[in-house]
C-alpha atoms as a PDB file:
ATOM      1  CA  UNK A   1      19.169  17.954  11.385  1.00  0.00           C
ATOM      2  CA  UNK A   2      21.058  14.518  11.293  1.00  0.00           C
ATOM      3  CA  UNK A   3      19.575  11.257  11.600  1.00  0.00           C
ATOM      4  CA  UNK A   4      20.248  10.556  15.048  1.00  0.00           C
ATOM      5  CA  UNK A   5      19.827   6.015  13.862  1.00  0.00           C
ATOM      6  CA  UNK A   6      19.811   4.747  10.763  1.00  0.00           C
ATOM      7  CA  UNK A   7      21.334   1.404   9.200  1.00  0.00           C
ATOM      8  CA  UNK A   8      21.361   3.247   5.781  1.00  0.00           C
ATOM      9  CA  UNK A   9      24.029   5.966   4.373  1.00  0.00           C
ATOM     10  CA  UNK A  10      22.174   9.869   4.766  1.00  0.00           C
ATOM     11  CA  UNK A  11      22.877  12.946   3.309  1.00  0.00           C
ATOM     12  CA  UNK A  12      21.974  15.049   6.479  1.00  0.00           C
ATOM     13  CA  UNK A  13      24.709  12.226   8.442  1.00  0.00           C
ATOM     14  CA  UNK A  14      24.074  10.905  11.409  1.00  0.00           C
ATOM     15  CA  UNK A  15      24.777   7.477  13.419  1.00  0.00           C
ATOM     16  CA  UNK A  16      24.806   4.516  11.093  1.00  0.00           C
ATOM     17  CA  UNK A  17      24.478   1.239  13.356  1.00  0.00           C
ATOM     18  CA  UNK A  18      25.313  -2.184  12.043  1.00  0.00           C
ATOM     19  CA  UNK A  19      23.212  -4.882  12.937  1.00  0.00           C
ATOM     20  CA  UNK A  20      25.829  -8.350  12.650  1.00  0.00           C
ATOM     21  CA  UNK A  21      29.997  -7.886  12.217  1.00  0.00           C
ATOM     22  CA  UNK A  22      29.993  -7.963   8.377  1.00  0.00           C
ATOM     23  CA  UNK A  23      28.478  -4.823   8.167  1.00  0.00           C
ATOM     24  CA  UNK A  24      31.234  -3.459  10.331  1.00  0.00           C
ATOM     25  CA  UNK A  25      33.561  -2.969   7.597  1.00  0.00           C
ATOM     26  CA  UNK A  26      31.013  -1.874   5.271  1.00  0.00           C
ATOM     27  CA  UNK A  27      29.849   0.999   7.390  1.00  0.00           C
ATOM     28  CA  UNK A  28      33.152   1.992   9.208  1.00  0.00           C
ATOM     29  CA  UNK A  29      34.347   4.645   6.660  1.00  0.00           C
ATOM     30  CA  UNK A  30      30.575   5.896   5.028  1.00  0.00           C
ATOM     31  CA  UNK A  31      30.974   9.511   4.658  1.00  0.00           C
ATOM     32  CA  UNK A  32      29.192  12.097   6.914  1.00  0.00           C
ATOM     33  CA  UNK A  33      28.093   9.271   8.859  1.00  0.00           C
ATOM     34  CA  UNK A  34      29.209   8.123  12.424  1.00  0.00           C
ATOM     35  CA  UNK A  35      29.573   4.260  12.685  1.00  0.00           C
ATOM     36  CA  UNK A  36      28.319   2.130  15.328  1.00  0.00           C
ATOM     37  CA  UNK A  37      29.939  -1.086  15.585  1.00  0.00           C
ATOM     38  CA  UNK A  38      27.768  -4.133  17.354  1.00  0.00           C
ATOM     39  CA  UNK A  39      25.518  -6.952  17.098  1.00  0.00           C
ATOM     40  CA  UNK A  40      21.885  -6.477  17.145  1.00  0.00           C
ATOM     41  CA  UNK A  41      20.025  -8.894  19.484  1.00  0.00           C
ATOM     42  CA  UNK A  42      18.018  -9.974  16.839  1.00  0.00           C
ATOM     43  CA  UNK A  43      21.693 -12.175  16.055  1.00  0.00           C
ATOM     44  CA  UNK A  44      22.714 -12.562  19.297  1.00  0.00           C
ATOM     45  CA  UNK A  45      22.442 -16.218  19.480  1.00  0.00           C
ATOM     46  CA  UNK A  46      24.347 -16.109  16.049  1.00  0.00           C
ATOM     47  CA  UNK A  47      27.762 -15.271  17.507  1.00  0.00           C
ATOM     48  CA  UNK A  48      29.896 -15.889  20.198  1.00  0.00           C
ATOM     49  CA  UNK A  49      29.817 -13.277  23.167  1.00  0.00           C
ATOM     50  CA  UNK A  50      33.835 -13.672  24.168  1.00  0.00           C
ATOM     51  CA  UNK A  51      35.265 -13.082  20.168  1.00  0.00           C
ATOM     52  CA  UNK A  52      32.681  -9.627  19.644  1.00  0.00           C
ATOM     53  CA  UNK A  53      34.272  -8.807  23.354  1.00  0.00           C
ATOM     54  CA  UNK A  54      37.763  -9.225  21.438  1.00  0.00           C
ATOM     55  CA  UNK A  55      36.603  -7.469  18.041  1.00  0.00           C
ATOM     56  CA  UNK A  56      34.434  -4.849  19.175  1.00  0.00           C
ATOM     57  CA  UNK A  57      37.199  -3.654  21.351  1.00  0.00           C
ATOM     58  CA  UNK A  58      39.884  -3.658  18.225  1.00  0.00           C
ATOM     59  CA  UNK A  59      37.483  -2.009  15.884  1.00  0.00           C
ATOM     60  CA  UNK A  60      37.044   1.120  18.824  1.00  0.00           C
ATOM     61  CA  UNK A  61      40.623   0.902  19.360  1.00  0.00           C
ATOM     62  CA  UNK A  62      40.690   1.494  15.394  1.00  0.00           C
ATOM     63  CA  UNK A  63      37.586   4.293  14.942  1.00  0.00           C
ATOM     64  CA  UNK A  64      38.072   6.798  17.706  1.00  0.00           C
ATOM     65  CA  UNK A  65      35.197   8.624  16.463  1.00  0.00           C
ATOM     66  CA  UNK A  66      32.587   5.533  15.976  1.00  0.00           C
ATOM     67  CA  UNK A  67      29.727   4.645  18.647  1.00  0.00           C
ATOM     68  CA  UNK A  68      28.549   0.904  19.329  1.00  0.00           C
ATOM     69  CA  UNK A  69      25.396  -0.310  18.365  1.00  0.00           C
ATOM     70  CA  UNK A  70      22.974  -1.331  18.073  1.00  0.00           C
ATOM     71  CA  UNK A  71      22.834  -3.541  20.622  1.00  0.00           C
ATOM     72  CA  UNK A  72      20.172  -4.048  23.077  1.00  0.00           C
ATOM     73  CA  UNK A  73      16.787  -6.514  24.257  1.00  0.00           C
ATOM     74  CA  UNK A  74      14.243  -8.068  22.511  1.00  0.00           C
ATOM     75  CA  UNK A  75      11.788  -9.907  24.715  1.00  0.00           C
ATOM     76  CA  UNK A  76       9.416  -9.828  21.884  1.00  0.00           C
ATOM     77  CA  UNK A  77       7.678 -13.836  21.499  1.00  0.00           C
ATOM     78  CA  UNK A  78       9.917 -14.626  18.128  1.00  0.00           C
ATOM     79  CA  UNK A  79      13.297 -13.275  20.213  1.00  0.00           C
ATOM     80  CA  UNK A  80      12.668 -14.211  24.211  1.00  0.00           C
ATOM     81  CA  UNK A  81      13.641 -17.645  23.966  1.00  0.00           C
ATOM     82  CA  UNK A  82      17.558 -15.814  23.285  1.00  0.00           C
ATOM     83  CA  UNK A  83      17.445 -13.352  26.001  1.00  0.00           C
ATOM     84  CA  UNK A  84      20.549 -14.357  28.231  1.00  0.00           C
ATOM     85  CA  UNK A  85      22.250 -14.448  25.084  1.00  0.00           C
ATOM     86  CA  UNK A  86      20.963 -11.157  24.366  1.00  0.00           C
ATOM     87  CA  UNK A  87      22.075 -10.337  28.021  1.00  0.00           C
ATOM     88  CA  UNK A  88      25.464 -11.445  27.860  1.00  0.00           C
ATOM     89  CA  UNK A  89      26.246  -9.959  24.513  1.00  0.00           C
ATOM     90  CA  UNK A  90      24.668  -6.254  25.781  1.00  0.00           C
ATOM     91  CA  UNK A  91      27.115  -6.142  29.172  1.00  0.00           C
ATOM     92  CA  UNK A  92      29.816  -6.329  26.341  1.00  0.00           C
ATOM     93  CA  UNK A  93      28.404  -3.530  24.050  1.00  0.00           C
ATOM     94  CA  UNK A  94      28.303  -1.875  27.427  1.00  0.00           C
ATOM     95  CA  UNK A  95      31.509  -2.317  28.827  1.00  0.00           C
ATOM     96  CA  UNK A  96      33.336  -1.482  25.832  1.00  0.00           C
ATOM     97  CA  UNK A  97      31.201   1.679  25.797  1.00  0.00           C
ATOM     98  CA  UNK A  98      32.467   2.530  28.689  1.00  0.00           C
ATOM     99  CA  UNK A  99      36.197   1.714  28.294  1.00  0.00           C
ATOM    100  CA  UNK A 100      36.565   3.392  25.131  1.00  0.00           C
ATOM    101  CA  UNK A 101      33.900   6.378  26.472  1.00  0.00           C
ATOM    102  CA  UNK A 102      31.504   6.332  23.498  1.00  0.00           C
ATOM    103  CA  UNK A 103      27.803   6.733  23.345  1.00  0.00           C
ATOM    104  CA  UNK A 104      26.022   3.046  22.864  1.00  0.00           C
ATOM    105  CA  UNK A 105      22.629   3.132  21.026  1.00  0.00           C
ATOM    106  CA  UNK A 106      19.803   0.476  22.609  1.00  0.00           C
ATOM    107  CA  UNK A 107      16.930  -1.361  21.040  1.00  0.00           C
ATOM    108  CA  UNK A 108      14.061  -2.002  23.566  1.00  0.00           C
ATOM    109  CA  UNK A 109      11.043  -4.034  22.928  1.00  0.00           C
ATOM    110  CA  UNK A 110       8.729  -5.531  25.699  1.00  0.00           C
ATOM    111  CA  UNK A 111      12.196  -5.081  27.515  1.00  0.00           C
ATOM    112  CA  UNK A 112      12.770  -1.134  28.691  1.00  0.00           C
ATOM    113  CA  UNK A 113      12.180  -1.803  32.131  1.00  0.00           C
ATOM    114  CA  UNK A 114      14.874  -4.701  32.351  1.00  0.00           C
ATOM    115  CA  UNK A 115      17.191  -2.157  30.600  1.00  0.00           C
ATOM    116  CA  UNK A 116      16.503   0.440  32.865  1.00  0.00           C
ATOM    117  CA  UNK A 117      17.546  -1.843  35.550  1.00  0.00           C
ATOM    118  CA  UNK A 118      20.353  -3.090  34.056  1.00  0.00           C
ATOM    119  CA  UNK A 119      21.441   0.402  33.074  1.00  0.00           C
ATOM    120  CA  UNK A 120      20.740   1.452  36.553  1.00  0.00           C
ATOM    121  CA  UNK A 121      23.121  -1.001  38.210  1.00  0.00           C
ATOM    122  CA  UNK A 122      26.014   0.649  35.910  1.00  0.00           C
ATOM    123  CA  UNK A 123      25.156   3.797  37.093  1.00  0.00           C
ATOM    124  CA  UNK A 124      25.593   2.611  40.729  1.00  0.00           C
ATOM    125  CA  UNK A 125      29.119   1.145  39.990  1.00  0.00           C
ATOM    126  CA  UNK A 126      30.333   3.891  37.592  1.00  0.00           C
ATOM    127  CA  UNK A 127      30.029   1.809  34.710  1.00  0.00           C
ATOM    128  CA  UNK A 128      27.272   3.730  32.783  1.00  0.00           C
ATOM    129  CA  UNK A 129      28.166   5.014  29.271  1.00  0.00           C
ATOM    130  CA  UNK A 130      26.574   7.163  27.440  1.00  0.00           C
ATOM    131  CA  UNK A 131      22.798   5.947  26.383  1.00  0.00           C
ATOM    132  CA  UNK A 132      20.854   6.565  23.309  1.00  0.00           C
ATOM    133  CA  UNK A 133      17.263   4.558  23.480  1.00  0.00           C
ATOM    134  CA  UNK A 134      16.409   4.434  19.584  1.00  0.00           C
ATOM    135  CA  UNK A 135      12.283   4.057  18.741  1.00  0.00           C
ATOM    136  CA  UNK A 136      11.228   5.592  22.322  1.00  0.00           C
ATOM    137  CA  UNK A 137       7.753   4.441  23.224  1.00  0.00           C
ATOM    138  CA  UNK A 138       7.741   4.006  26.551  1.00  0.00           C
ATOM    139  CA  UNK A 139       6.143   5.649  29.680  1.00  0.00           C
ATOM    140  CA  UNK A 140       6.766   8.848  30.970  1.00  0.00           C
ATOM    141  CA  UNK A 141       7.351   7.633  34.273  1.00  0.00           C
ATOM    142  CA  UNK A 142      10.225   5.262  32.779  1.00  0.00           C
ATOM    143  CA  UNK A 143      11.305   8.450  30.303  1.00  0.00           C
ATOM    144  CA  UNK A 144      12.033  10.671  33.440  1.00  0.00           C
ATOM    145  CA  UNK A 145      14.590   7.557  34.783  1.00  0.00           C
ATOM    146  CA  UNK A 146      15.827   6.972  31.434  1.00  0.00           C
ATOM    147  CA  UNK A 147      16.542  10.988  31.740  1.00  0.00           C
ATOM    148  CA  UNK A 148      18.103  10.872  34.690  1.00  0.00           C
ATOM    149  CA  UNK A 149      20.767   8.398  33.577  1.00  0.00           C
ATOM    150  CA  UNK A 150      21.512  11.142  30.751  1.00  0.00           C
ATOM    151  CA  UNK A 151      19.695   9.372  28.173  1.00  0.00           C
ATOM    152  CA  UNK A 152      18.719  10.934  24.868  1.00  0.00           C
ATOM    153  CA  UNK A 153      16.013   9.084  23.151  1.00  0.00           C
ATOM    154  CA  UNK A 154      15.569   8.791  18.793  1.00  0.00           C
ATOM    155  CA  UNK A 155      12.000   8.368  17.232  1.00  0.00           C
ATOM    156  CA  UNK A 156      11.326   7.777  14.133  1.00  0.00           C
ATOM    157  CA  UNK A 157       8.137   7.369  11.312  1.00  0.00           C
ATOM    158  CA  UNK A 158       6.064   4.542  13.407  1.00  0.00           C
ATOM    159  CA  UNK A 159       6.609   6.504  16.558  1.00  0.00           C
ATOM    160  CA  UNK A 160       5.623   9.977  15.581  1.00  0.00           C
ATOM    161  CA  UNK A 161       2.413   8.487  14.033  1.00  0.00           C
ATOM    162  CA  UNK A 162       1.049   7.269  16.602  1.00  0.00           C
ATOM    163  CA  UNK A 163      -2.256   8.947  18.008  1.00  0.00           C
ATOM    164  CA  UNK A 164      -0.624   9.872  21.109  1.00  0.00           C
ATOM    165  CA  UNK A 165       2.647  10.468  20.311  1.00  0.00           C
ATOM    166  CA  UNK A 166       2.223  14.476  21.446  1.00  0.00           C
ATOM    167  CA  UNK A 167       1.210  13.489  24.620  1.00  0.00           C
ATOM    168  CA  UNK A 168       3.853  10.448  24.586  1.00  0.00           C
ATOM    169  CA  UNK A 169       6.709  12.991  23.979  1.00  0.00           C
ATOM    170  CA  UNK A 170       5.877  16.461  25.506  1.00  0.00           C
ATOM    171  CA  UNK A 171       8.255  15.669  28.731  1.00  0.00           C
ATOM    172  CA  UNK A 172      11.045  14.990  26.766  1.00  0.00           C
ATOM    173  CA  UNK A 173      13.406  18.373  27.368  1.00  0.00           C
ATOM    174  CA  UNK A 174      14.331  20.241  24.037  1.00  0.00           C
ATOM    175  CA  UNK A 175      18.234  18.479  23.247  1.00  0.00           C
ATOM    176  CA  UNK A 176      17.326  15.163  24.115  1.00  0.00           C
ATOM    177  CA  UNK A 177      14.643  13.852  21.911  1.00  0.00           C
ATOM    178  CA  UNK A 178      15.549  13.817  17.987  1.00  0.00           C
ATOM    179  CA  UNK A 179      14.788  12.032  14.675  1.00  0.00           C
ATOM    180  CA  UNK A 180      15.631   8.413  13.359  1.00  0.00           C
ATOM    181  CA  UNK A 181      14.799   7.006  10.034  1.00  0.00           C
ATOM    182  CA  UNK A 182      16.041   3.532  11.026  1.00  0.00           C
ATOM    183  CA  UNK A 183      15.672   1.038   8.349  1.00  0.00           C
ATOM    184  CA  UNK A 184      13.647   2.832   6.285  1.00  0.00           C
ATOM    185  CA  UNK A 185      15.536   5.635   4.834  1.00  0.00           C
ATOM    186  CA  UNK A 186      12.958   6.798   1.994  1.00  0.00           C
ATOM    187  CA  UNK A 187      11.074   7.955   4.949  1.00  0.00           C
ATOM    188  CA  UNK A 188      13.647  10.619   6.290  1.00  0.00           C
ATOM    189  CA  UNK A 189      11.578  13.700   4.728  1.00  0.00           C
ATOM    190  CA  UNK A 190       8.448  12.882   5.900  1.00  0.00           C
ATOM    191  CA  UNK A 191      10.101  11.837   9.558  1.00  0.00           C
ATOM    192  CA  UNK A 192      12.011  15.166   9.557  1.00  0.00           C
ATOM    193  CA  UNK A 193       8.906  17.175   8.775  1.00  0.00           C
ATOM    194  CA  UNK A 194       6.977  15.455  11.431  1.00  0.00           C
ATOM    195  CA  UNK A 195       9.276  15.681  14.204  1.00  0.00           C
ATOM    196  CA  UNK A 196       9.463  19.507  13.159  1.00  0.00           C
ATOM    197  CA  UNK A 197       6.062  19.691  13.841  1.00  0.00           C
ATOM    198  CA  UNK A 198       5.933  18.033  16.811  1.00  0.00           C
ATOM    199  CA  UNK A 199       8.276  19.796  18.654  1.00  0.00           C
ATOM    200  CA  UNK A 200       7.214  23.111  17.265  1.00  0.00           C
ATOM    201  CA  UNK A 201       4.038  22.604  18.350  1.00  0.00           C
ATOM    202  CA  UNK A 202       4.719  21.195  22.003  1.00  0.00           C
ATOM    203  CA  UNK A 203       5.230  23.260  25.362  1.00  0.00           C
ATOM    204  CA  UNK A 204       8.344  22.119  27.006  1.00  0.00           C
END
């Protein structure tokens, strides 16, 4: 099975996302792997919005076969004080998502419902790419939306261990919940093996 977001090179492949432009080039031709070109929101107040609209679009125009990412929102109390940064910088990820008809991969934290809302609003005016919500720990409620706008969702190490991650993930259809080793790639085994067992053991 492939890992479905990582920032590291894998042997199984998978999505590799960059998190600023310079690891664009670096990641754009990594064997096996599927690039994601973006700007994590971690650096969103790092750049400016209207050049990534410009680059992003050239580098998709160049990689038919890369993804964007990882983009997203962090309302978390070291990142909120950048969130219409963060805002303004994900309707671009988004749009050029949608132009070039790629799959765009989301980071969430303290901010799933905003995205849901945002990604809601697309959905209403055509506009909705394809959504991957990486480290899924949200509601089941907000899963079953999330599912209905054709999401598929990642986990990886921190999310499977957590004491109620069967219950968390049991309502998640078989094809649209899969592994993620992130940024921490010397966990991939034990990730694979867990997820394994989780889904083997769940009633869908």
């Amino acid at each position: 099975m492939k890992d479905y977001h990582t920032h590291h090179p894998n042997p199984a492949g998978g999505s590799i996302c960059a998190v600023t432009s310079e690891d664009w080039p670096r990641i754009a031709d990594t064997p096996g792997m599927t690039p994601c070109f973006g700007i994590h929101p971690w650096h969103a107040h790092e750049v400016d919005v209207a050049e990534v609209a410009f680059e992003l679009d050239d580098w998709l125009s160049r990689y038919p076969g890369a993804d964007v990412g990882e983009t997203g929102l962090d309302a978390s109390e070291r990142y909120k004080s950048t969130l219409e940064q963060q805002r303004l910088l994900l309707h671009v990820h988004l749009g050029a998502a949608f132009r070039h008809e790629r799959c765009v991969h989301l980071h969430g934290v303290r901010a799933w419902a905003e995205l849901l809302h945002i990604l809601k609003e697309r959905a209403r005016c055509n506009t909705l790419p394809r959504i991957h919500l990486h480290a899924w720990n949200g509601s089941h409620e907000m899963a079953r939306e999330f599912l209905a706008l054709g999401a598929i969702f990642s986990v990886g190490l921190r999310e499977l261990n957590h004491p109620h991650a069967e219950e968390r993930y049991a309502r998640i259809p078989e094809g649209r919940l899969f592994p993620e080793s992130d940024d921490a790639p010397a966990d991939w085994p034990r990730t694979l093996a867990l997820f394994r067992l989780l889904r083997g053991g769940l009633i869908l």
